[in-house]
N, C-alpha and C. Protein backbone atom coordinates (compact mmCIF):
# COMPACT_ATOMS: atom_id res chain seq x y z
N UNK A 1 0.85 -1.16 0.00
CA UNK A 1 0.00 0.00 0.00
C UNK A 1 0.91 1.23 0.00
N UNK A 2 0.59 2.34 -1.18
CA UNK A 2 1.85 3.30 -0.77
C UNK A 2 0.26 4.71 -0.40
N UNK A 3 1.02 5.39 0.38
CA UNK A 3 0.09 7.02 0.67
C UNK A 3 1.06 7.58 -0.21
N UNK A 4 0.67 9.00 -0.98
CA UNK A 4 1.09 10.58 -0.79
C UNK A 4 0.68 11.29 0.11
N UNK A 5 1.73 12.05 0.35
CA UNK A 5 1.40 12.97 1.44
C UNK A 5 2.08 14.11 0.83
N UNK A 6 1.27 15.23 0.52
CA UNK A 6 1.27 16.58 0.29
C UNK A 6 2.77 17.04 1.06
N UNK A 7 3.69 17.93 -0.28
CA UNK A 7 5.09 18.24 0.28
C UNK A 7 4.66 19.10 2.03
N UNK A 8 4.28 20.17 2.11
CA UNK A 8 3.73 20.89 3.09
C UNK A 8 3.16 19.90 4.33
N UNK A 9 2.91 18.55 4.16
CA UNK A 9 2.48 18.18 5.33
C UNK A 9 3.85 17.21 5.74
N UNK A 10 4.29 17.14 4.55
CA UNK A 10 5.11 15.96 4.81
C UNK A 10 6.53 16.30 5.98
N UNK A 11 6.89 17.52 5.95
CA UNK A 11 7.67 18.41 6.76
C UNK A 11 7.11 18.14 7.98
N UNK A 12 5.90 18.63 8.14
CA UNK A 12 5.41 18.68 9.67
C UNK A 12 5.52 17.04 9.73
N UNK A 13 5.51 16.54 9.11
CA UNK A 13 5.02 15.21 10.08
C UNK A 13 6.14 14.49 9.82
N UNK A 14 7.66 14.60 9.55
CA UNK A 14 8.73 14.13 9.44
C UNK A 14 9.27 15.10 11.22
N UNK A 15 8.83 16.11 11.40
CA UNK A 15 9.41 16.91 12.46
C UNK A 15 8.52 16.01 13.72
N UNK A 16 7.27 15.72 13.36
CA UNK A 16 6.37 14.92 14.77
C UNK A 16 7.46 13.67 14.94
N UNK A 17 7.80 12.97 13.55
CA UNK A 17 8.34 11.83 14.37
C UNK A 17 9.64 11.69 14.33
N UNK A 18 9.91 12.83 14.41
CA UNK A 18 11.70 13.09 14.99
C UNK A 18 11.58 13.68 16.27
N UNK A 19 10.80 13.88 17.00
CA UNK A 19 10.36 14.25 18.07
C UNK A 19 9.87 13.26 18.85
N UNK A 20 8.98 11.95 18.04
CA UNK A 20 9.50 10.67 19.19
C UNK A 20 10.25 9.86 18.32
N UNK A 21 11.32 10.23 17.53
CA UNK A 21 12.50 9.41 17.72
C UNK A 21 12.10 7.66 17.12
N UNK A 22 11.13 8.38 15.82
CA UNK A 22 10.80 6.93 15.44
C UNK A 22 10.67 7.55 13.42
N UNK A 23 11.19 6.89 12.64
CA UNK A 23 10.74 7.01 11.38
C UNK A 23 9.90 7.30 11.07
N UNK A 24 9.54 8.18 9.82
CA UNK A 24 8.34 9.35 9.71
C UNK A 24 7.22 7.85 9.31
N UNK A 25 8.03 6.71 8.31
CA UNK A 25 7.26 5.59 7.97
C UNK A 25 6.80 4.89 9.63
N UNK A 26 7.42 4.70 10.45
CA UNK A 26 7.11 4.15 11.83
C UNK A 26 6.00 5.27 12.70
N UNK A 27 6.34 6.06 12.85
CA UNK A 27 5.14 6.99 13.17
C UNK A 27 3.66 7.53 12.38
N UNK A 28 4.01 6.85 10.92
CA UNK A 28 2.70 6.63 10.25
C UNK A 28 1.68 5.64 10.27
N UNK A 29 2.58 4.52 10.65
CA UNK A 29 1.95 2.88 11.11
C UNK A 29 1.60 3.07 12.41
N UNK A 30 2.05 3.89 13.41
CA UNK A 30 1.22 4.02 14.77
C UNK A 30 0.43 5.09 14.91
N UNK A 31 0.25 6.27 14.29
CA UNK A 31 -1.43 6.91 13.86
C UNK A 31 -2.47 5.71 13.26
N UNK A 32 -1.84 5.16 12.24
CA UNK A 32 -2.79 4.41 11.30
C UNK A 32 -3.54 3.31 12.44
N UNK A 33 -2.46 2.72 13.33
CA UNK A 33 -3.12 1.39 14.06
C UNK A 33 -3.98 1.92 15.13
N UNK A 34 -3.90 3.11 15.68
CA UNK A 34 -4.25 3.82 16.54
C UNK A 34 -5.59 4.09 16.39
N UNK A 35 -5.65 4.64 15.07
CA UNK A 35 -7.01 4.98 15.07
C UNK A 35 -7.77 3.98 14.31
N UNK A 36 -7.70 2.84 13.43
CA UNK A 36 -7.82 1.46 12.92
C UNK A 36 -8.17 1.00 14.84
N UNK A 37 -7.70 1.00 15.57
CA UNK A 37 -8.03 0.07 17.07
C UNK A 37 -8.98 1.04 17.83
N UNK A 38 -8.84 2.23 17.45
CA UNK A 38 -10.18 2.99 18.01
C UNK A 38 -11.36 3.05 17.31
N UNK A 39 -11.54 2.85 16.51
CA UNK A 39 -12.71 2.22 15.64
C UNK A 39 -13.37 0.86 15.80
N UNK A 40 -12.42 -0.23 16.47
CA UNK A 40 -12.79 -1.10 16.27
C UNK A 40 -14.00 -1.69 17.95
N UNK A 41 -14.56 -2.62 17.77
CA UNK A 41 -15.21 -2.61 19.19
C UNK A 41 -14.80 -2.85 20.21
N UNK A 42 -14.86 -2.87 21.20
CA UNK A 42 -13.38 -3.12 22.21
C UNK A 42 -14.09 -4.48 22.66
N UNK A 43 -13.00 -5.31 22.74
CA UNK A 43 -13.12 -6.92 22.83
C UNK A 43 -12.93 -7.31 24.27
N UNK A 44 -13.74 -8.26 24.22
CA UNK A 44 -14.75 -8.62 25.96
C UNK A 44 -13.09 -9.43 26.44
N UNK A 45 -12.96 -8.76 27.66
CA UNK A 45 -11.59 -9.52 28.65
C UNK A 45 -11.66 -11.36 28.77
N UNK A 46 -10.63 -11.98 28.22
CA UNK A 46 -11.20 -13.09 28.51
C UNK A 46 -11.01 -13.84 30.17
N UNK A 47 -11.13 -14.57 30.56
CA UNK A 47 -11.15 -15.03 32.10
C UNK A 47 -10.23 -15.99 32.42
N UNK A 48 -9.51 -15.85 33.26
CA UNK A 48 -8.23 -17.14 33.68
C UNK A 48 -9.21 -18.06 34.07
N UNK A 49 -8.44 -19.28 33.49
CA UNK A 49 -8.72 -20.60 34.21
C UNK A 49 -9.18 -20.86 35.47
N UNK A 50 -8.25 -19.71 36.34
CA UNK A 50 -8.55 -19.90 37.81
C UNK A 50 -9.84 -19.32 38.42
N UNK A 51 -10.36 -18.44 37.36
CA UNK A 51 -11.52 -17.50 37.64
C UNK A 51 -12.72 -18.27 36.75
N UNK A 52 -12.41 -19.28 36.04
CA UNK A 52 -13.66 -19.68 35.49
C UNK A 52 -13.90 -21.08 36.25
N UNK A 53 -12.67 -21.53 37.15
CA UNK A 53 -12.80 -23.02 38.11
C UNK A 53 -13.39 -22.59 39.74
N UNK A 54 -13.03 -20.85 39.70
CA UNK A 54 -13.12 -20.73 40.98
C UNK A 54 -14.29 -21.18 41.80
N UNK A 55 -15.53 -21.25 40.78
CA UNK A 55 -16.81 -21.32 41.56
C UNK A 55 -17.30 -22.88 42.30
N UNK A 56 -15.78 -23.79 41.84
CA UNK A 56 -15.85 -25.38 42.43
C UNK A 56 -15.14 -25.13 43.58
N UNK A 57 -14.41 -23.88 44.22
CA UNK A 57 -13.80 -24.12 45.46
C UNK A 57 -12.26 -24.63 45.48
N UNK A 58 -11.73 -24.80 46.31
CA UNK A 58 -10.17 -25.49 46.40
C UNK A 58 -10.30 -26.82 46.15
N UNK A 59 -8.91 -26.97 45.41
CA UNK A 59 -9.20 -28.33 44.56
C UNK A 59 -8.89 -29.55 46.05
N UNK A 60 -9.17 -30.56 46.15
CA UNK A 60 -9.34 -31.50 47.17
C UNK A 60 -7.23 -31.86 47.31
N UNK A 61 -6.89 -32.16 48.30
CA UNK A 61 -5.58 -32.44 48.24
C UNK A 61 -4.91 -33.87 48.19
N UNK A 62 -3.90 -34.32 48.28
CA UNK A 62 -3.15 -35.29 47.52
C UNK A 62 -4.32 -36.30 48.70
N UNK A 63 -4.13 -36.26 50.11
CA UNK A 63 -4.78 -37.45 50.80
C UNK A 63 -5.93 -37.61 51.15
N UNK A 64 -6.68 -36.28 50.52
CA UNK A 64 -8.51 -36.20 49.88
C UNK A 64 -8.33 -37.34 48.93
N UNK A 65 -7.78 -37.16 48.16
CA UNK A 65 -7.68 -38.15 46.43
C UNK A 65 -7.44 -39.29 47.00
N UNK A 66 -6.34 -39.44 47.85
CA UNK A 66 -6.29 -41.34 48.15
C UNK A 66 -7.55 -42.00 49.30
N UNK A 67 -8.13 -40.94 49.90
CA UNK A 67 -8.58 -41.77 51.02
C UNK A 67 -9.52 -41.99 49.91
N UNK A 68 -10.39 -40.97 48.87
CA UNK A 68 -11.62 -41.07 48.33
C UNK A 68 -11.26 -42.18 47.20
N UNK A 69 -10.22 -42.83 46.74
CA UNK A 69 -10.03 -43.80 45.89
C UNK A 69 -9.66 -45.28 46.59
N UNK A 70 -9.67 -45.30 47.80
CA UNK A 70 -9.70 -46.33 49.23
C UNK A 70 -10.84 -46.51 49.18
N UNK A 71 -12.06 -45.68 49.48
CA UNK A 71 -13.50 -45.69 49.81
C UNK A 71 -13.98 -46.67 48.27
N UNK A 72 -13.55 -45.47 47.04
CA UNK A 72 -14.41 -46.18 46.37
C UNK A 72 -14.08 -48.11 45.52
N UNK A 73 -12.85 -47.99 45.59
CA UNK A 73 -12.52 -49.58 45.12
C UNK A 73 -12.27 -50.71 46.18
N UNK A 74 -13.06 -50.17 47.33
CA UNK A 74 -13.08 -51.09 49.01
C UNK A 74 -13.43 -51.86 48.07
N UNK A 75 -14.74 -52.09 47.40
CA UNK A 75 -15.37 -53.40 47.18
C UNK A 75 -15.19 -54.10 45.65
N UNK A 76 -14.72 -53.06 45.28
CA UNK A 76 -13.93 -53.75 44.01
C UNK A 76 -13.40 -55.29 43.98
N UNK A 77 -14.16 -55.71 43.23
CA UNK A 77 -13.90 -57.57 42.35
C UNK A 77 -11.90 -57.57 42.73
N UNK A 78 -12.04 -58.62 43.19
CA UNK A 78 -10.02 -59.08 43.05
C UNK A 78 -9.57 -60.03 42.56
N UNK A 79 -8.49 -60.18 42.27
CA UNK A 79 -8.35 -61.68 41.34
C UNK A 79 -8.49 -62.22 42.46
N UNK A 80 -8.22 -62.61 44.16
CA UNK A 80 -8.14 -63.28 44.73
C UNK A 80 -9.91 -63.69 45.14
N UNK A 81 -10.77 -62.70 44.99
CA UNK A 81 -12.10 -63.55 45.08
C UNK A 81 -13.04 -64.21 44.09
N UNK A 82 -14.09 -65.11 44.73
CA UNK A 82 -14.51 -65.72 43.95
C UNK A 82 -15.88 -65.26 43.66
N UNK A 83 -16.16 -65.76 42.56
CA UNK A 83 -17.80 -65.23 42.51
C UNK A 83 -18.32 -66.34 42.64
């Protein structure tokens, strides 16, 4: 994509971006994105993991997990019994 830019503007706006110390081409790409992202709709925050699990509480801990896997295969079939 190429712009013209009018000799008369092109001065002023070679002096804006020598003033922040960025290429008149680099200070044209950050007007352009600037106002290209202010146009656009502003996009919904998305949510950490930790904020979309939070509503289950603290996760159970290492000897929650073993006692509750004790409980449930107590009666679990064994090779050693018979049916």
């Amino acid at each position: 994509m190429t712009i013209t830019i009018p000799p008369e503007l092109e001065a002023d706006f070679a002096t804006l971006a020598q003033t922040e110390g960025v290429s008149p081409e680099e200070y044209l790409r950050q007007l352009v994105e600037r106002e290209v992202r202010s146009k656009l709709p502003a996009r919904k925050p998305l949510k950490s993991l930790y904020g979309v699990l939070a509503q289950y509480g603290p996760a159970p801990s290492a000897e929650e997990i073993d006692e509750n896997r004790k409980e449930m295969f107590r009666n679990f079939a064994r090779e050693d019994d018979e049916w």
